[in-house]
N, C-alpha and C. Protein backbone atom coordinates (compact mmCIF):
# COMPACT_ATOMS: atom_id res chain seq x y z
N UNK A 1 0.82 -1.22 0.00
CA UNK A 1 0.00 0.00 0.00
C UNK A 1 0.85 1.25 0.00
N UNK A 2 0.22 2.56 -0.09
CA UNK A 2 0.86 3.67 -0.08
C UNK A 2 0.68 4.13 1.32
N UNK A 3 0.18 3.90 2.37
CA UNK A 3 -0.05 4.17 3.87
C UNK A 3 1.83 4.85 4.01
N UNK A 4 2.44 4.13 3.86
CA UNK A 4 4.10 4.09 4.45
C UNK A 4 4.93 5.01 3.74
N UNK A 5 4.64 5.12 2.63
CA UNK A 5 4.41 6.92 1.88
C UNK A 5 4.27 8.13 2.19
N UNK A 6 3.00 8.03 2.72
CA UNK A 6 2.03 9.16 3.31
C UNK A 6 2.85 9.37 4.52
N UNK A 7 2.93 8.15 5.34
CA UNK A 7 3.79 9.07 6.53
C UNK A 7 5.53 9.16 6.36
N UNK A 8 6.04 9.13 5.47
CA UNK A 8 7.51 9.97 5.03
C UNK A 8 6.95 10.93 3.94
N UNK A 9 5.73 11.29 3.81
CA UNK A 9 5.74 13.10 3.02
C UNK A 9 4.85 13.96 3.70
N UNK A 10 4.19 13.17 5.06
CA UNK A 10 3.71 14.37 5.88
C UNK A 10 4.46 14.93 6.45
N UNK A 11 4.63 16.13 6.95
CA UNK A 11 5.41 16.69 7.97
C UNK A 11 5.22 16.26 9.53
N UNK A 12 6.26 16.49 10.51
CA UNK A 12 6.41 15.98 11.70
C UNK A 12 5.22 16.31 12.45
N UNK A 13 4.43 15.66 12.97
CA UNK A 13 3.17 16.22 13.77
C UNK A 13 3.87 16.31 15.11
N UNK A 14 2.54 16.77 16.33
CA UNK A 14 3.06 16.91 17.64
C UNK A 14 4.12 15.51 18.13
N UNK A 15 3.25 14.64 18.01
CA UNK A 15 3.82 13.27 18.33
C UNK A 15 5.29 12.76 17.42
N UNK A 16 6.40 13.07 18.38
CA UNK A 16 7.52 12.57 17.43
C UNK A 16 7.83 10.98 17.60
N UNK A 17 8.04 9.93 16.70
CA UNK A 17 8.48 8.80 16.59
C UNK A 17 9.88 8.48 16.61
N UNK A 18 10.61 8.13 17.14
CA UNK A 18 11.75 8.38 17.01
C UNK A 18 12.07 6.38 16.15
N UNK A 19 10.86 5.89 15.67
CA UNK A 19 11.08 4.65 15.39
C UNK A 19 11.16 4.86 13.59
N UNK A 20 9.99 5.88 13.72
CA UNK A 20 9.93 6.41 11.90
C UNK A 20 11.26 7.42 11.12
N UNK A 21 11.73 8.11 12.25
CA UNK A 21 12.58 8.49 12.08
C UNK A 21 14.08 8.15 11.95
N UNK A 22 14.22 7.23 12.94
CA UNK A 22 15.18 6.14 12.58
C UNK A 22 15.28 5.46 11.61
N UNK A 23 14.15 4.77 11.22
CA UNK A 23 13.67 4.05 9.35
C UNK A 23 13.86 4.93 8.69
N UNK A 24 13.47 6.22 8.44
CA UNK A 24 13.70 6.93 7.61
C UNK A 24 15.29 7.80 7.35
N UNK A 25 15.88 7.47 8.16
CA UNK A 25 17.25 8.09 8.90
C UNK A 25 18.04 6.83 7.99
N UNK A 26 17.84 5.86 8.31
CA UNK A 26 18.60 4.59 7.77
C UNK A 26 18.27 4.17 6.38
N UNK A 27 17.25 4.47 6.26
CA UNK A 27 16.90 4.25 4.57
C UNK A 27 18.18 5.50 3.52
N UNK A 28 18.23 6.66 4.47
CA UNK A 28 18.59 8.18 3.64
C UNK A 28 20.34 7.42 3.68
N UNK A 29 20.83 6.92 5.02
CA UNK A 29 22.42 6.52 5.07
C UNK A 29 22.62 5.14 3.98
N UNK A 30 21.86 4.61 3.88
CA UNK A 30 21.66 3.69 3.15
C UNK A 30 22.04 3.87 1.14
N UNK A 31 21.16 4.89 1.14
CA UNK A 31 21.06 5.48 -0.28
C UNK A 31 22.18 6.02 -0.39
N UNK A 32 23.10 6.95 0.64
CA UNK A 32 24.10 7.59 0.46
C UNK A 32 25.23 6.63 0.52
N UNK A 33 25.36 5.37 0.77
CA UNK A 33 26.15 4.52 0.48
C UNK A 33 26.26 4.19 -0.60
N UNK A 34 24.86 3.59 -0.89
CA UNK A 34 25.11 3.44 -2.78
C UNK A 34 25.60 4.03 -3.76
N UNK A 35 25.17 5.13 -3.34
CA UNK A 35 25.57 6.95 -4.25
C UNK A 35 27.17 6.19 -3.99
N UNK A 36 27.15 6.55 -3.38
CA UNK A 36 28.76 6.76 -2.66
C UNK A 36 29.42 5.36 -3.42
N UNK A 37 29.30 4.02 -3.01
CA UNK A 37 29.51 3.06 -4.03
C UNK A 37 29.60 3.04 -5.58
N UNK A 38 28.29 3.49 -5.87
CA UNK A 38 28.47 3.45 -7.59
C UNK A 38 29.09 4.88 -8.01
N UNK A 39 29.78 5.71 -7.62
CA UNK A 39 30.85 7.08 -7.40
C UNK A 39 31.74 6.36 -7.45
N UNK A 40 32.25 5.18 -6.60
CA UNK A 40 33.81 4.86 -6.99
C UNK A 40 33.77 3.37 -8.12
């Protein structure tokens, strides 16, 4: 589904997750490895 979407393009509400943010934190270091991989 797109549910898991919706909450990485809403903005941060009152309630911070620090579990979504972490997933989303590790997905971004993740990508920048690859970058970084297919660069060398």
């Amino acid at each position: 589904g797109h549910s898991g979407w919706c909450l990485y393009l809403r903005p941060l509400g009152p309630v911070f997750d620090p579990l979504l943010v972490l997933q989303s934190l590790s997905l971004f270091v993740l990508m920048l490895l690859l970058l970084f991989h297919c660069c060398l």
